[in-house]
Each structure stands twice: as C-alpha cells, then as structure tokens.
Protein backbone atom coordinates (compact mmCIF):
# COMPACT_ATOMS: atom_id res chain seq x y z
CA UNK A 1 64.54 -26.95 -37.15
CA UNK A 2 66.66 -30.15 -38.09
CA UNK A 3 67.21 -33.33 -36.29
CA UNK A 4 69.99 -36.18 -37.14
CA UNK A 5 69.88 -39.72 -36.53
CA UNK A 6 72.64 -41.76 -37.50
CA UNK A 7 70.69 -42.69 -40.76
CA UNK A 8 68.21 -39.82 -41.15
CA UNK A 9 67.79 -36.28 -41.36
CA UNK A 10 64.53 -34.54 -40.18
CA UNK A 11 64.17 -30.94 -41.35
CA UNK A 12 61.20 -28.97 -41.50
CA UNK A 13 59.48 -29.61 -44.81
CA UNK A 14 59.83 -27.15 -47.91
CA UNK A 15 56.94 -26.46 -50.70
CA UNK A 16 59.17 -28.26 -52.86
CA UNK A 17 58.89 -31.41 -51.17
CA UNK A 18 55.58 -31.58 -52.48
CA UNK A 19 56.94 -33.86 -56.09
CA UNK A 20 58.32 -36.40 -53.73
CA UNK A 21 55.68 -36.13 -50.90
CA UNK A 22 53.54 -37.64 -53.49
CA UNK A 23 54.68 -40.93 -53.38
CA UNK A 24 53.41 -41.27 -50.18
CA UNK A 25 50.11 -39.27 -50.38
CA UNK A 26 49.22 -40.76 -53.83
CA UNK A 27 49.65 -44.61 -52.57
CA UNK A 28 46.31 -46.33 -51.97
CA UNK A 29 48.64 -48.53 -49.61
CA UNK A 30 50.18 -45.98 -47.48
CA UNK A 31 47.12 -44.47 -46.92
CA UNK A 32 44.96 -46.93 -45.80
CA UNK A 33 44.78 -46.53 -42.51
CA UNK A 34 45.17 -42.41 -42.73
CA UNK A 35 42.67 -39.53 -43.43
CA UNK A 36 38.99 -40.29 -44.12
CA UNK A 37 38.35 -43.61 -45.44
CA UNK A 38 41.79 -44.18 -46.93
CA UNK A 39 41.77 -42.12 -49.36
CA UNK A 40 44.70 -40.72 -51.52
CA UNK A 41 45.55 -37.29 -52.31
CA UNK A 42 45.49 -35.82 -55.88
CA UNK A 43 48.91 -35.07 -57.23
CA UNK A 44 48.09 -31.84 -57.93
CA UNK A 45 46.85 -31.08 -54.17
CA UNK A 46 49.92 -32.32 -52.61
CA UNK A 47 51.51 -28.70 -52.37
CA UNK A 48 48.23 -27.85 -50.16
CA UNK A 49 49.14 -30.71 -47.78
CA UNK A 50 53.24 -29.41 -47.78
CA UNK A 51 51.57 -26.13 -46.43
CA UNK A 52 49.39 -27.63 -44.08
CA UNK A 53 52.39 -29.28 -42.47
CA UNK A 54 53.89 -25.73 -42.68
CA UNK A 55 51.03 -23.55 -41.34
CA UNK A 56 51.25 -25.97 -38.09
CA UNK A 57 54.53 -25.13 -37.54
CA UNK A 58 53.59 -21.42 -37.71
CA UNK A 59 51.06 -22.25 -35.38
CA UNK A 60 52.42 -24.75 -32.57
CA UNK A 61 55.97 -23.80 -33.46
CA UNK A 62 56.47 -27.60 -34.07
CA UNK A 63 55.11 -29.93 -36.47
CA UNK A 64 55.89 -32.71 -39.49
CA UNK A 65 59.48 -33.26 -40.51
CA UNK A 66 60.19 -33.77 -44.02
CA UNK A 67 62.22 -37.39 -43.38
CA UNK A 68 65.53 -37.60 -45.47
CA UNK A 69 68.04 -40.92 -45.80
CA UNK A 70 71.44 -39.17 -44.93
CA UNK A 71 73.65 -41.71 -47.45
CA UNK A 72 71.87 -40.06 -50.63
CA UNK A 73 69.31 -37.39 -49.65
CA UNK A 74 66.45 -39.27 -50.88
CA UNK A 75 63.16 -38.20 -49.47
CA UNK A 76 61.48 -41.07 -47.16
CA UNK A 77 58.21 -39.50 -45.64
CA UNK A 78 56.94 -37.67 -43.09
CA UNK A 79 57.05 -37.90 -39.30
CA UNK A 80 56.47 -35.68 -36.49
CA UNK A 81 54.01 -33.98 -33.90
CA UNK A 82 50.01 -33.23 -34.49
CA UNK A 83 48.05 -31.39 -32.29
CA UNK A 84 44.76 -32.62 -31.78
CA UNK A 85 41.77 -31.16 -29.78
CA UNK A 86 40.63 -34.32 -26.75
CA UNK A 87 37.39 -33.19 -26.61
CA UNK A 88 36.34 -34.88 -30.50
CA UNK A 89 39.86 -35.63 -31.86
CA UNK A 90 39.62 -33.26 -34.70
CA UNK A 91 42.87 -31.95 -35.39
CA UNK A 92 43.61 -28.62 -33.90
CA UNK A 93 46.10 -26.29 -32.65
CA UNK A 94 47.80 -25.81 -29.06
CA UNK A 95 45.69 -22.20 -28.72
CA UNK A 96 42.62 -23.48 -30.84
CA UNK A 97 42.06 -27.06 -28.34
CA UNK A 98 40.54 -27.16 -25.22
CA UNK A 99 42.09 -30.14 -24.30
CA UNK A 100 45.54 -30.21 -26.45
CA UNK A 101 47.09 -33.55 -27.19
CA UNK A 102 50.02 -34.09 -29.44
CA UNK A 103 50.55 -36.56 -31.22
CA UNK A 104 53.47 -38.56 -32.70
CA UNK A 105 52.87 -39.91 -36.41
CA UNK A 106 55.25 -41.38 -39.23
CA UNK A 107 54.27 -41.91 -42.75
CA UNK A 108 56.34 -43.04 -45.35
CA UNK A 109 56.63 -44.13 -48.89
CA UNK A 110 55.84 -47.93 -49.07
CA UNK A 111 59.49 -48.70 -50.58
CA UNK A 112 60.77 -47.60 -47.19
CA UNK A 113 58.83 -49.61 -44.99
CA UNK A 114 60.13 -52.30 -42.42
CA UNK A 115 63.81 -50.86 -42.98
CA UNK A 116 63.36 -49.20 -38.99
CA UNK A 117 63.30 -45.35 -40.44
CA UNK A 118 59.92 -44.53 -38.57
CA UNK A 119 61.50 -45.95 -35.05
CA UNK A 120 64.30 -44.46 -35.51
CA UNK A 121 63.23 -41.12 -37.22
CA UNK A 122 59.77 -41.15 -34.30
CA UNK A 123 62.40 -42.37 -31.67
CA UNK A 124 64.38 -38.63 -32.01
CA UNK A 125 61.56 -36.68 -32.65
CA UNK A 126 59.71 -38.04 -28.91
CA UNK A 127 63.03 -36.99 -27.47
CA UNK A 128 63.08 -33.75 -28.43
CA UNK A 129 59.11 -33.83 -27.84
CA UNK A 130 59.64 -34.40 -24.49
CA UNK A 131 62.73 -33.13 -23.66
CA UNK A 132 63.59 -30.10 -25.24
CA UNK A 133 59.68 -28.71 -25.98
CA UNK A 134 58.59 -30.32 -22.73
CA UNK A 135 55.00 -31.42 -23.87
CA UNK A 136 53.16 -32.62 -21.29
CA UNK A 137 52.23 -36.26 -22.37
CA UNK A 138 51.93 -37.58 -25.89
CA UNK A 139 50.52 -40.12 -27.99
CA UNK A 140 49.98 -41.53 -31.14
CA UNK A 141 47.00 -42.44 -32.58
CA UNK A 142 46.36 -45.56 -34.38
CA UNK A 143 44.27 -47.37 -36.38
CA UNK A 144 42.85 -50.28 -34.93
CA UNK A 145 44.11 -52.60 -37.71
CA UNK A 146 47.36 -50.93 -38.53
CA UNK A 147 49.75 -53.38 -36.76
CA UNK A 148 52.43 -51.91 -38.44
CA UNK A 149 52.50 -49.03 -36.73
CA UNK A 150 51.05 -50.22 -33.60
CA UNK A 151 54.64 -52.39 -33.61
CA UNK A 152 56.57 -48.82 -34.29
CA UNK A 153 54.55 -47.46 -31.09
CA UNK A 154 55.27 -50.44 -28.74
CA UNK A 155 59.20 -50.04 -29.82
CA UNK A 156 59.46 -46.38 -28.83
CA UNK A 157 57.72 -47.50 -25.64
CA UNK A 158 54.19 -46.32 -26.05
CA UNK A 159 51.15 -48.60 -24.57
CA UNK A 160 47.74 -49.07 -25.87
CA UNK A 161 45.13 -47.14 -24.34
CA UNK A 162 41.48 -46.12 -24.81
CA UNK A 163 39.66 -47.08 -28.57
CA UNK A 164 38.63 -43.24 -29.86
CA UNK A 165 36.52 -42.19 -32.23
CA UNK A 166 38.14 -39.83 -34.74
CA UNK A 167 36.70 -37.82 -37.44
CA UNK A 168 38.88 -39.92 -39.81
CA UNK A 169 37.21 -42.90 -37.71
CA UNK A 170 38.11 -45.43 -34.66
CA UNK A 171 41.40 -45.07 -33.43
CA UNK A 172 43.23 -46.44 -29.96
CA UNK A 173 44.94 -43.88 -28.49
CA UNK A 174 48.77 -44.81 -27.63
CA UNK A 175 50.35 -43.62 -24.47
CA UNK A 176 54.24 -42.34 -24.42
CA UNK A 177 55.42 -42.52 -20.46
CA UNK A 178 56.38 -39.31 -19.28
C-alpha cells in the first residue's frame, strides 16, 4: 500500500526502517505525550515496534505508514490508522474489539516538526480512511497537553470530544466528521 502527497510518500513500513524509526522512538521529546508515561524505546527493541506496525496490517489490513520526504527519501516518521477497543481504549484489532474505533496518529522525528508533514501526510491517509476503506467514524486520540497535535487535528477538521482514560493515561478523544 503507498500513498503520495505532493511532498510525501506513505508506504507500508519495512523491518529495515527500524535504524531510522529510532530517531523518533528513542527521543524523550517525541515521546512525551505517547505510550506509558513517556517513555522511550530501547534502540535495540525498535525492530519489535516495526513489526508491531506490521502485524496490524496483517490484522486490520491497514495500519502505520512508514512517512518518506519525496525530494530525498529521507525517513520522517510514522502516521496512520490504530484500532482501538471503546470499551477501555486498549489497543486492539477490528475482530479482537467489541466496540472498534480507529484511530488517526502521526509521529515524527523532532527535526521534522512544524514543517506541515503530519497535516499533510494525516490529511491523505483520513481520505483514504474514509473514502476508499469506508471506516465508519474515526478519531484521534490526544493527549490532553499535546497542543501540537491537538492543532494537526483541528486542521484536518477533527473536534474535541469526550476526556478518556487510556491505558497509556487521559486522553480527549477527537472526532473526524463523517
């Protein structure tokens, strides 16, 4: 699966994406507001987290893009579609969840922030979301104090909902219109 923006490409992610996934998953920064309590993941474990992305799109037959700049090839982040189970917002899968909600998310490495990749990168992958895999409804969820991407969601039109309690902690859940 690939998508193109004018300044992106979003593929689905390789094991050897892994070496440059880590600047992401390593930075204290980027991960603040991600995951339990923040925290980083080891170098070393960063393959594991390449095939979790992978084993959820063997299971949902969608999941996180590997994000690419088109001008050079450079590897920016992450973005793309979670499933997560309504019930207790653990993560999940679209057969495991009783109550299936996916969710849009963006990550990238700190050197790419505020440059627009996330809108623009989220931006395509929503359309497709909603358009070509015809999800019924979608959201992303937040951290309370990450404006950052609480900005991102109000540019791709998303509104702020309900405050959730995640197992990675409080959340507000952000509402795409259909």
């Amino acid at each position: 699966m690939r998508i193109e923006t004018e300044r992106l490409i979003l593929r689905k992610p390789r094991l050897e994406d892994a070496d440059a996934a880590a600047e992401h998953l390593t930075d204290p920064e980027v991960m603040r507001y991600i995951g339990i309590d923040g925290a980083t993941v080891p170098r070393e474990a960063c393959v594991d987290v390449v095939k979790r992305w992978l084993d959820r799109w063997d299971a949902n037959g969608f999941g996180q893009f590997a994000v690419e700049r088109r001008e050079d090839g450079r590897f920016l982040g992450r973005l793309g579609l979670l499933v997560w189970d309504g019930r207790d917002w653990s993560q999940s899968t679209l057969r495991g969840a009783a109550d299936p909600r996916v969710e849009l998310g963006w990550t990238l490495a700190r050197e790419h922030w505020g440059h627009g990749y996330a809108t623009e990168g989220a931006a395509a992958v929503r359309d497709w979301a909603l358009g070509e895999l015809r999800v019924d409804g979608l959201v992303s969820i937040i951290h309370p104090d990450n404006a950052a991407s609480a900005r991102v969601a109000l540019r791709l039109g998303a509104l702020p909902g309900e405050a959730i309690d995640t197992p990675y902690g409080p959340a507000v859940l952000w509402v795409y219109p259909r």
